[in-house]
N, C-alpha and C. Protein backbone atom coordinates (compact mmCIF):
# COMPACT_ATOMS: atom_id res chain seq x y z
N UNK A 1 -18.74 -78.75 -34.52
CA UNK A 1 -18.66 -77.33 -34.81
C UNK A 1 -17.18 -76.98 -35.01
N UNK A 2 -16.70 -76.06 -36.28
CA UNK A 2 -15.27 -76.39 -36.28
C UNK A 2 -15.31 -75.08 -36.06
N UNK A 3 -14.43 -74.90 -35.58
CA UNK A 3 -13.38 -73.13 -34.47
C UNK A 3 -12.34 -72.66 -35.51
N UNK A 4 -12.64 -71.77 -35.99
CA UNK A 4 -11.75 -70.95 -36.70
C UNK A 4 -10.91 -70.05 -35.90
N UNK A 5 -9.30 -70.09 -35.51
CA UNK A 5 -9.22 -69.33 -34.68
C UNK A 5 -8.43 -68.27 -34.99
N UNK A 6 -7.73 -67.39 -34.62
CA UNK A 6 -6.68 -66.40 -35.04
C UNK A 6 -6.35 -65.79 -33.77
N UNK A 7 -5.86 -64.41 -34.00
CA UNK A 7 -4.93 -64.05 -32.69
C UNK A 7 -5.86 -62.96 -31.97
N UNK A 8 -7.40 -62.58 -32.47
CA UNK A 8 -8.39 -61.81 -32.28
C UNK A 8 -9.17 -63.06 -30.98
N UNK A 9 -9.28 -64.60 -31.62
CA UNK A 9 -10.25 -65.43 -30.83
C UNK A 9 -10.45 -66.59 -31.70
N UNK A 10 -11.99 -66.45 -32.28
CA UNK A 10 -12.01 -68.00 -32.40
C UNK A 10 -13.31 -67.41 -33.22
N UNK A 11 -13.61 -68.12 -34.44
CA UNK A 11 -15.06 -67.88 -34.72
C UNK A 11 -15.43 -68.78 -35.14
N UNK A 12 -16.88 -69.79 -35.07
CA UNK A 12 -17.87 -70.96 -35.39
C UNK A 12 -18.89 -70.58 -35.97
N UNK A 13 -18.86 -71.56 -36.90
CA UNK A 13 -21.02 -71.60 -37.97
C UNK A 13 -21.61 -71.90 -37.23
N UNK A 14 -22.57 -71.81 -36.42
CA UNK A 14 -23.55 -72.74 -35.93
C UNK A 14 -24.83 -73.26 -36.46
N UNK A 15 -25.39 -72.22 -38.02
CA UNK A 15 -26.23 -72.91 -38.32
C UNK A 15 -26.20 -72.25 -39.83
N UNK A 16 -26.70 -72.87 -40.73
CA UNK A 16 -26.70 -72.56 -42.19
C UNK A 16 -28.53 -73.27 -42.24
N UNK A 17 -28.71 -72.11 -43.25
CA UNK A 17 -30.35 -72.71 -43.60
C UNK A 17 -30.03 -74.25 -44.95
N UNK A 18 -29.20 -74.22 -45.54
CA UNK A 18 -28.94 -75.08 -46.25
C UNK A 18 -28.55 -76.35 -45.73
N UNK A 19 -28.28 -76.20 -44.31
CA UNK A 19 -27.74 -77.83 -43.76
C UNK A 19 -29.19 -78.89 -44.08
N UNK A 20 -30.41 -77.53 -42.98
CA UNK A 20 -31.62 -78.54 -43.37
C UNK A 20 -32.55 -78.02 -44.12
N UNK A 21 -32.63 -78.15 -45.63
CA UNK A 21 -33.37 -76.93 -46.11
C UNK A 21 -35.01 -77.24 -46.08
N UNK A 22 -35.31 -78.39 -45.16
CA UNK A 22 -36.75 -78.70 -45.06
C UNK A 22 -37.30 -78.16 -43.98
N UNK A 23 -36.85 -77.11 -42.65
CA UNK A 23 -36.97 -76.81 -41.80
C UNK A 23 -36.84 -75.40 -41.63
N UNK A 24 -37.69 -75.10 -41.25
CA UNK A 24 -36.88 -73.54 -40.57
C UNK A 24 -37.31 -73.01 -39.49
N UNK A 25 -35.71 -72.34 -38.52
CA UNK A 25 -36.05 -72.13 -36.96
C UNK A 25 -36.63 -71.30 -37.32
N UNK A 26 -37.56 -70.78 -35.95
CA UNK A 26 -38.40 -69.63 -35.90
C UNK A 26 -38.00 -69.05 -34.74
N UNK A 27 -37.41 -70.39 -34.18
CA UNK A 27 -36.84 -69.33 -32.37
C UNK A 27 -35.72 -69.69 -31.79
N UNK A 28 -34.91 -68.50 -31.00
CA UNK A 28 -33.85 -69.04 -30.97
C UNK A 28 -33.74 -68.83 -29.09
N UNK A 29 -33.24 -69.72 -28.26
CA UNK A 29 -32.76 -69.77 -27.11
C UNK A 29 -31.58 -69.47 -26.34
N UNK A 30 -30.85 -69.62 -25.67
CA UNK A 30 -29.56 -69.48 -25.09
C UNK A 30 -29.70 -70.27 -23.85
N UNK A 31 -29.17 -71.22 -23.06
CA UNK A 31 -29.35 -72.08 -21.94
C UNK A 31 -27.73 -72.32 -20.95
N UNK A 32 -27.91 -71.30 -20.46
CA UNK A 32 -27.19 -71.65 -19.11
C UNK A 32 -27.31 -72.36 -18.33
N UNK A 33 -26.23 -73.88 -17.98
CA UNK A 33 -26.55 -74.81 -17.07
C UNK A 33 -25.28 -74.69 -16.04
N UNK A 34 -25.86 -74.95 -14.81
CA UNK A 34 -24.73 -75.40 -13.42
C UNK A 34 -24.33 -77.05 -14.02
N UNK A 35 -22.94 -77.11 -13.15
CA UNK A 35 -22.73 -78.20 -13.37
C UNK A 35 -23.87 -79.42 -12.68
N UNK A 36 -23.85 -80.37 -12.88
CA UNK A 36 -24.86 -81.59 -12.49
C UNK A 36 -26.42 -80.79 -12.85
N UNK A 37 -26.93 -80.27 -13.46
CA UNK A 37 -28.67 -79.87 -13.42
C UNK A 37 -28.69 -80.92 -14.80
N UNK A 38 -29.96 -81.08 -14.96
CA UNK A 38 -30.64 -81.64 -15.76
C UNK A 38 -31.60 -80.93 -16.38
N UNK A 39 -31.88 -81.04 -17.78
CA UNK A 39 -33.15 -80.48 -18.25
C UNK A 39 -33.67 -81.74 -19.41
N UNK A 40 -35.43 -81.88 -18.99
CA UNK A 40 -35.87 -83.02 -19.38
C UNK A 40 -35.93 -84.17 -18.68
N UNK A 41 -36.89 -84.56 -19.45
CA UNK A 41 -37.20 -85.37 -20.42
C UNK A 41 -38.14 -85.19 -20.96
N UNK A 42 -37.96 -84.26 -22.37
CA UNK A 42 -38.87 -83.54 -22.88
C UNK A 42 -39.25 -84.02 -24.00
N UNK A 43 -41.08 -83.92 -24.43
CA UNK A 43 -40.85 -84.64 -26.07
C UNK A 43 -42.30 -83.66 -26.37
N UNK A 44 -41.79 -83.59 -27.70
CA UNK A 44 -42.76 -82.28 -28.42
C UNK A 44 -43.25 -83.37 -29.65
N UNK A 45 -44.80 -83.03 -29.67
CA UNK A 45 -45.36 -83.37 -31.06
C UNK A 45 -44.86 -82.66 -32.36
N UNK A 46 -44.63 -81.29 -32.15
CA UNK A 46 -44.90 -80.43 -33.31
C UNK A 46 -43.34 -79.61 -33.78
N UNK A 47 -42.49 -79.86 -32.71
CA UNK A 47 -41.49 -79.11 -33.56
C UNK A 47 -40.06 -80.02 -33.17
N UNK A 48 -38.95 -79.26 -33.99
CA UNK A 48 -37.93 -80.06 -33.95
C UNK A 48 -37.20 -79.00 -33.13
N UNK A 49 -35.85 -79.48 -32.30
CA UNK A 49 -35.43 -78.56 -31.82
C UNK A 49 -34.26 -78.19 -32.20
N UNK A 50 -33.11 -77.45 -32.95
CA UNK A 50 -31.40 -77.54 -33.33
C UNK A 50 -31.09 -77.37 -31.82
N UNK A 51 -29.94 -78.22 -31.28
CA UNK A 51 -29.10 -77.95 -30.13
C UNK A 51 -27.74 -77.59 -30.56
N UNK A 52 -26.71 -76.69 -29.94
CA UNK A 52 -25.28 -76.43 -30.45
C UNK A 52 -24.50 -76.22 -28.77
N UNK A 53 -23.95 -76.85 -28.44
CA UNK A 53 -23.07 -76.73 -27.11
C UNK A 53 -22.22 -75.90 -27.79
N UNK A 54 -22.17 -74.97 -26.91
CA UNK A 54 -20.89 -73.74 -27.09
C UNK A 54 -19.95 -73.64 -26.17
N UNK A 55 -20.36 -74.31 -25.12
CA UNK A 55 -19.29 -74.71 -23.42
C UNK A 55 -19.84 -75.60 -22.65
N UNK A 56 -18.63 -76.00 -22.18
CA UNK A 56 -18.96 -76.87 -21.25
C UNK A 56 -19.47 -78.52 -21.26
N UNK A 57 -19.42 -79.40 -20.96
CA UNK A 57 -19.80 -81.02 -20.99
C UNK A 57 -21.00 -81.20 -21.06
N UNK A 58 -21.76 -82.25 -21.90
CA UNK A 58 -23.31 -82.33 -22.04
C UNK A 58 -23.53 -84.00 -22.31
N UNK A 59 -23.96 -84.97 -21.48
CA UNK A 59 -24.67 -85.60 -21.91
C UNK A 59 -26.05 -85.95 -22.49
N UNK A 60 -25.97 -86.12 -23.52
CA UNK A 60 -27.50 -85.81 -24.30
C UNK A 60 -28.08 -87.22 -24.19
N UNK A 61 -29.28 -87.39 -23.90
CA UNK A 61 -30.40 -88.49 -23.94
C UNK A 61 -31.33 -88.95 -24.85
N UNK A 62 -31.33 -89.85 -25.85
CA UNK A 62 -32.68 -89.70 -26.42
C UNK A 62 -33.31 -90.72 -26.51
N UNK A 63 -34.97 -90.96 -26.81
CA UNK A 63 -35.59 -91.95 -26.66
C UNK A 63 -36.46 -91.75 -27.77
N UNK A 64 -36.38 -92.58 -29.18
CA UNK A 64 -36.94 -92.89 -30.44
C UNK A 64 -38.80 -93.54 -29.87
N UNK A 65 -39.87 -92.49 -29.29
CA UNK A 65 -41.09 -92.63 -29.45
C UNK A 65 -42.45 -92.41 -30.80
N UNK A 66 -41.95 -92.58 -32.37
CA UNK A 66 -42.30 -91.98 -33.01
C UNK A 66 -42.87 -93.39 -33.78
N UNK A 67 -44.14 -93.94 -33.93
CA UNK A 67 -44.46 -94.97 -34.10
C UNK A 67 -44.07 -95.43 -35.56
N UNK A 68 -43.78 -94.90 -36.33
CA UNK A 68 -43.32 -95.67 -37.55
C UNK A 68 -41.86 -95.39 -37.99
N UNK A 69 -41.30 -94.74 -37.19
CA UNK A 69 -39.81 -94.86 -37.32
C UNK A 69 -39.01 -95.83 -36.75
N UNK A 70 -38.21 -96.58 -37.86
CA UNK A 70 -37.32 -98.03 -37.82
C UNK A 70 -36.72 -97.73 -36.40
N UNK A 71 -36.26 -97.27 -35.70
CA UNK A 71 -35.52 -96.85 -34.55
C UNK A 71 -36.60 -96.37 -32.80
N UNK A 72 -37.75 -96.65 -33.54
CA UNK A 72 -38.72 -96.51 -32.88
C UNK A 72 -38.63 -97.68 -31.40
N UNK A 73 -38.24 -97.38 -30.18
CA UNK A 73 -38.36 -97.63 -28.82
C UNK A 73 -36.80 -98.03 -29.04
N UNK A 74 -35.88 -97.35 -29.00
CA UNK A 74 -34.59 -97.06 -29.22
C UNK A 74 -34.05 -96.22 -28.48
N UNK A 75 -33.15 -96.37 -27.39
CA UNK A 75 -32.32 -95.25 -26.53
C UNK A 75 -30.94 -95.03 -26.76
N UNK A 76 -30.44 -93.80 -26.48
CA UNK A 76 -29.14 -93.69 -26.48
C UNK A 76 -28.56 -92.56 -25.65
N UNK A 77 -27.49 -92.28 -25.11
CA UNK A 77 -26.88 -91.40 -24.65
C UNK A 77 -25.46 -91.36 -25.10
N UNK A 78 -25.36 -89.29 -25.66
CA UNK A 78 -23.95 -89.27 -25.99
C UNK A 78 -23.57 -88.05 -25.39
N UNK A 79 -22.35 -87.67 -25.68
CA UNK A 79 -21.44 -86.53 -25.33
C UNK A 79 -21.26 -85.81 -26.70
N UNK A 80 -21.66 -84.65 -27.13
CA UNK A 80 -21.30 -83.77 -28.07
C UNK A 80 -20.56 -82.53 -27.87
N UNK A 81 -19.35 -82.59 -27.06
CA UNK A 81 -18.42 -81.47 -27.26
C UNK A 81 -18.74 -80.80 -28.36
N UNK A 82 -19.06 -79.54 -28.72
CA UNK A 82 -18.68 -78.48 -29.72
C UNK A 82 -19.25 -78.94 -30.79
N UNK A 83 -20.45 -79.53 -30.51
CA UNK A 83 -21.11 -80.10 -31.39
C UNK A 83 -23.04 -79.68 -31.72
N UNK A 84 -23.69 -80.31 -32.71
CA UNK A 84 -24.85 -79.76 -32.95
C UNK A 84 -26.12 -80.89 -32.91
N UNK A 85 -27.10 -80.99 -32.79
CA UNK A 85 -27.66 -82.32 -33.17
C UNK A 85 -28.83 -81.76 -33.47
N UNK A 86 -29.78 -82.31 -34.32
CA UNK A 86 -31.46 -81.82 -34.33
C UNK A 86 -32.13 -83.10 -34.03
N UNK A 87 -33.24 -82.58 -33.36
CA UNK A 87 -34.33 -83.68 -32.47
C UNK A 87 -35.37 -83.51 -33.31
N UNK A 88 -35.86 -84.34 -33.76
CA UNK A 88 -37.15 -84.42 -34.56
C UNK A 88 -38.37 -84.57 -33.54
N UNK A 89 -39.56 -84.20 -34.19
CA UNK A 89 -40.17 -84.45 -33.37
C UNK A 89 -40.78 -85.81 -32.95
N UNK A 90 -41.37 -86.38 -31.54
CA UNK A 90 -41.52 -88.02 -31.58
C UNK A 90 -40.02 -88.47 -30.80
N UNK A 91 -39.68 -87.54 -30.35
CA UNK A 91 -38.15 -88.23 -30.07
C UNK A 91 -37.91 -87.58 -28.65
N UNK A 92 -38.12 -88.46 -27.64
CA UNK A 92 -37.80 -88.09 -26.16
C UNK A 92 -36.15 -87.52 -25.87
N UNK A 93 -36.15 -86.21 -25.31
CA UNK A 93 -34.30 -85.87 -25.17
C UNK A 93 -34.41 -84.55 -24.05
N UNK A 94 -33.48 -84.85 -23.57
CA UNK A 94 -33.03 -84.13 -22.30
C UNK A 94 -31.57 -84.09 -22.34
N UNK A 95 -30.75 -83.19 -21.42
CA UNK A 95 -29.54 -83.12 -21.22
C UNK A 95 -29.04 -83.01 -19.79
N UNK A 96 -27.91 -83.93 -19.51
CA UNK A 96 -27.16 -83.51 -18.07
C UNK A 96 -25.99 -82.89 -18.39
N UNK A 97 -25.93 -81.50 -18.18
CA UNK A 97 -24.63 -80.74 -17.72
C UNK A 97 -23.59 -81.05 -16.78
N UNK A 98 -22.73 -81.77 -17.39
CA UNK A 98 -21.39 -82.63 -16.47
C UNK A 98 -20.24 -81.25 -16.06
N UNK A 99 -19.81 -80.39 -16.93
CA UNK A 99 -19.54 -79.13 -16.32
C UNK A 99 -20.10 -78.57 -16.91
N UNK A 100 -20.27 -77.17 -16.08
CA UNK A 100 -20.94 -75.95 -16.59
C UNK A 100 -20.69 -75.70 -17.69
N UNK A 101 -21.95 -75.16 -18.89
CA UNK A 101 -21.69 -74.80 -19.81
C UNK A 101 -22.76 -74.27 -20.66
N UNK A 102 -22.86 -73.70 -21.89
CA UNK A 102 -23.55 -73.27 -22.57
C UNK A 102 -24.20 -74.03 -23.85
N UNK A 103 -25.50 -73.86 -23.96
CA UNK A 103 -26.27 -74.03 -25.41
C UNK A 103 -27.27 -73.18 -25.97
N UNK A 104 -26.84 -73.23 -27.58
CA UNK A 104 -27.78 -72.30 -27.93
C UNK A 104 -28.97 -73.29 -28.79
N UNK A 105 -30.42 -73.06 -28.99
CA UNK A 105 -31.17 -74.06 -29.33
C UNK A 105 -32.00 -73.35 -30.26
N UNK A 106 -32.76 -73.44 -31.43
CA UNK A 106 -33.56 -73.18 -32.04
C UNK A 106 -34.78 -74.04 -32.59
N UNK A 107 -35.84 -73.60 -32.74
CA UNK A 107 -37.00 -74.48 -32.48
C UNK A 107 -37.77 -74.41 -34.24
N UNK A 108 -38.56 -75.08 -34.71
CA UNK A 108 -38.91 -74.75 -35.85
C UNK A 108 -40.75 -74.28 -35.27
N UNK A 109 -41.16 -74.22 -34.54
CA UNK A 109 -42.46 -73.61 -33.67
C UNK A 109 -42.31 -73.00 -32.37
N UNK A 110 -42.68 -71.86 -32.61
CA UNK A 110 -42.61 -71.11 -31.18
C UNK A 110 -42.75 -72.29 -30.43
N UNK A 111 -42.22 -71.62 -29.25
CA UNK A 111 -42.42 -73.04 -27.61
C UNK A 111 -44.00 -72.76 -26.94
N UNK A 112 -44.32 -74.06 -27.19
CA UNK A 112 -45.56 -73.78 -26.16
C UNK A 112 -45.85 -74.88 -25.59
N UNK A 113 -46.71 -74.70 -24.29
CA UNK A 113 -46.26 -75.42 -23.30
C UNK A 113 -47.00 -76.76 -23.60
N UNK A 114 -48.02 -76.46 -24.53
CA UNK A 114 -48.97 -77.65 -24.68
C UNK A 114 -48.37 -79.04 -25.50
N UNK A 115 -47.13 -78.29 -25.96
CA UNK A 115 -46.49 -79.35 -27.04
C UNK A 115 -45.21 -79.56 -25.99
N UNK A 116 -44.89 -79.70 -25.12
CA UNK A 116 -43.87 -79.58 -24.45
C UNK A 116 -44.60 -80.80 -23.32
N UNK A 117 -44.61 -82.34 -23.48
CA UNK A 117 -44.54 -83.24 -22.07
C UNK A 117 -43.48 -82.96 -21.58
N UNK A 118 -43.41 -83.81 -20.44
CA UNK A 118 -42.06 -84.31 -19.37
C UNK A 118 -42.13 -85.66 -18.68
N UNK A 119 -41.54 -86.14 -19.42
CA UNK A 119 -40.86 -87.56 -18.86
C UNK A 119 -39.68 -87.56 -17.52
N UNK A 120 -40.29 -88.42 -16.49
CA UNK A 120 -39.53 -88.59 -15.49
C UNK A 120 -38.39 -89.30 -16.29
N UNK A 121 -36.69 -88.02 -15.82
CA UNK A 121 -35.35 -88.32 -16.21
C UNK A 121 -34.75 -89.70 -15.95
N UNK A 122 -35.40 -90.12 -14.84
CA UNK A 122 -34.60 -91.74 -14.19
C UNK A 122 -35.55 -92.86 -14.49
N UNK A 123 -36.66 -92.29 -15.04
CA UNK A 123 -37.84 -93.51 -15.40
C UNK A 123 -37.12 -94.67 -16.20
N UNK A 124 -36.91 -95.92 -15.83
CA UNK A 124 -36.60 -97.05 -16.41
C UNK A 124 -36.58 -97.61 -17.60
N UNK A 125 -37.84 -97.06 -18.02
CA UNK A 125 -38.91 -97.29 -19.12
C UNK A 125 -37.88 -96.87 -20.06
N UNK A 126 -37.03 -95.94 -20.11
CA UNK A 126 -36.69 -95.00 -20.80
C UNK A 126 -35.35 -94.98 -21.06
N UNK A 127 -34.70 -96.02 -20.89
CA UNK A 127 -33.64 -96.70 -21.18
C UNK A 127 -32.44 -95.81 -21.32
N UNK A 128 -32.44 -94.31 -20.70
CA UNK A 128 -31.36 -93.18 -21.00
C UNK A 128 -30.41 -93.21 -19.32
N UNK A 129 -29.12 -93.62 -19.79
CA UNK A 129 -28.17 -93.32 -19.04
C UNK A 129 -27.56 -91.77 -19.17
N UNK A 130 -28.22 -90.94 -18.15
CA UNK A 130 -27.71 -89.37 -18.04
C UNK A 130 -26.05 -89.57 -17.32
N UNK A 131 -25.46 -90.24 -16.76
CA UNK A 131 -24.48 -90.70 -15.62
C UNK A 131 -24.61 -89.47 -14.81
N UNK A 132 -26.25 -89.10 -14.42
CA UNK A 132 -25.96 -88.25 -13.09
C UNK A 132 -26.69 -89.35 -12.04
N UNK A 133 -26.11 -88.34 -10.73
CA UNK A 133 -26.48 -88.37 -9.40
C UNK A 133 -26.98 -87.80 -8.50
N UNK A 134 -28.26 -87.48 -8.24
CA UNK A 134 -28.82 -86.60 -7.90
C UNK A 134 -28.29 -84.95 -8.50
N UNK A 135 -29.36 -84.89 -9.92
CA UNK A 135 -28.72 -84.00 -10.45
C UNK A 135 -30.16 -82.99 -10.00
N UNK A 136 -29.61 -81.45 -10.22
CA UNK A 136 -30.33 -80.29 -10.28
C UNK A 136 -31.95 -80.57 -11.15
N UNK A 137 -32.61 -80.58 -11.00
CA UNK A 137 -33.95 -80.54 -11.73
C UNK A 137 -34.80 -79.06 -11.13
N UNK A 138 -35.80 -78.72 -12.26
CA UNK A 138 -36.28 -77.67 -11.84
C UNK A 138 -37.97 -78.74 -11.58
N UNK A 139 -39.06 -77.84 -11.14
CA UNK A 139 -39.74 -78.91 -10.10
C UNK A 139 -40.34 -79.78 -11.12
N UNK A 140 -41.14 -79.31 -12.49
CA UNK A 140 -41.56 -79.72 -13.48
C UNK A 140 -40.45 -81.02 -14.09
N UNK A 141 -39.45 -80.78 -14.28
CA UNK A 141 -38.19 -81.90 -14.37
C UNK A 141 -38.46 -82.96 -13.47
N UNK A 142 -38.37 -82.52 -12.45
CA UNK A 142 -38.37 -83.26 -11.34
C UNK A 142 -39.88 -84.59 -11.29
N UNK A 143 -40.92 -83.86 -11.76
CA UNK A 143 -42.20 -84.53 -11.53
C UNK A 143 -42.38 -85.55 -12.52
N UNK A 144 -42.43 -84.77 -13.84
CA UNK A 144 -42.27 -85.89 -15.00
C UNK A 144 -44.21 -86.01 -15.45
N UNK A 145 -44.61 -86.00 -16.42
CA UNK A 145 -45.51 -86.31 -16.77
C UNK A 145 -45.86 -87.49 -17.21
N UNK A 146 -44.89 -88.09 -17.68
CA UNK A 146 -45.11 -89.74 -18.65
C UNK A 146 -44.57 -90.73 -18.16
N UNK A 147 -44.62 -90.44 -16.66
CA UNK A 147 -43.74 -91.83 -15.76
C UNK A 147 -44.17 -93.00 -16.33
N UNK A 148 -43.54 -93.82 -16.63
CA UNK A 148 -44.04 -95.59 -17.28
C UNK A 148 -44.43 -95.43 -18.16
N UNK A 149 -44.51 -94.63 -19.00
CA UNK A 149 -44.82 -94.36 -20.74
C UNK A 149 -43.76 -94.08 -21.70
N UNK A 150 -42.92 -95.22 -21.71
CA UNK A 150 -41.82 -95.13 -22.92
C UNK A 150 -41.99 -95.56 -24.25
N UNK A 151 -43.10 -96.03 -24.62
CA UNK A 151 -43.16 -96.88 -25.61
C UNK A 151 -43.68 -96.09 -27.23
N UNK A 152 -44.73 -96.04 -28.08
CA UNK A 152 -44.60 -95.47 -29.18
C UNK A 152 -46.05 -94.34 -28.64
N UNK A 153 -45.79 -93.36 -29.20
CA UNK A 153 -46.88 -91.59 -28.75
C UNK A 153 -47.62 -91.63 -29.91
N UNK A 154 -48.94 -91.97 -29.66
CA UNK A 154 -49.63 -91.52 -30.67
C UNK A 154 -49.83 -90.22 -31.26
N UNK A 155 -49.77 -89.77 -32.28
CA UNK A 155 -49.48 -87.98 -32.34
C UNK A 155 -48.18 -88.16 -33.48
N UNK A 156 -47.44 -89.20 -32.64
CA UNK A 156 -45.49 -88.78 -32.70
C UNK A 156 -45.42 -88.77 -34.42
N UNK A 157 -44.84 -87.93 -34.88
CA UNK A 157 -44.76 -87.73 -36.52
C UNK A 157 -43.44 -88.67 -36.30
N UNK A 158 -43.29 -89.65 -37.34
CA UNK A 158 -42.11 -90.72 -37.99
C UNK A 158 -42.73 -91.81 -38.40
């Protein structure tokens, strides 16, 4: 995300309909995290999600469950300072807040809960280094729906 700044502040794009012109959000979020909480390990059949960190440290998680995509049972974890990413759907991702900070997220399907699993964050299976330590989870986080189920989601569009 590049910062335009002057002697008023600072101003950023965060999203242009032309970046992805095959998509379009329908909803938009705002996510306040403490430092160390976690959110996820979340994976949606039906929509994609835009993420944009606006503050603060974020390790992002993801896990390629989408049965015909080349990258399919594929993990990774990164750091996106001031940065944007879109999650397709089929694609396991969560975030640990290393310092406090902000994201704004937009969804291309309203949120609903039926398209919304949860994968236990420390599940093995799942090959995502968050580098937390006993981080914040809310109880649903915490429980996980797809413990030992890392492998390809039937459903998963790729």
């Amino acid at each position: 995300m590049e910062l335009h700044r002057d002697a008023r502040g600072d101003l950023a794009e965060l999203y242009r309909q032309d970046w992805f012109p095959d998509i379009s959000l329908v909803q938009w979020n705002v996510s306040r995290c403490l430092s160390n909480s976690l959110r996820g390990v979340h994976l949606h059949l039906l929509h994609s999600d835009f993420l944009t960190v606006l503050s603060g440290q974020f390790v992002f998680g993801l896990r390629d469950l989408r049965p015909s995509s080349p990258t399919c049972g594929l993990s990774v974890s990164l750091e996106l300072p001031n940065a944007s990413i879109l999650i397709p759907p089929g694609v396991a991702h969560g975030f640990h807040c290393v310092a406090e900070g902000t994201l704004v997220y937009g969804l291309t399907h309203p949120w609903d809960i039926a398209d919304d699993l949860a994968c236990r964050w420390d599940d093995p299976e799942l090959g995502i280094d968050f580098t937390a330590t006993d981080p914040i989870l809310s109880p649903r986080d915490g429980g996980g729906q797809l413990r030992g189920h890392a492998g390809p989601v039937p459903g998963a569009l790729g």
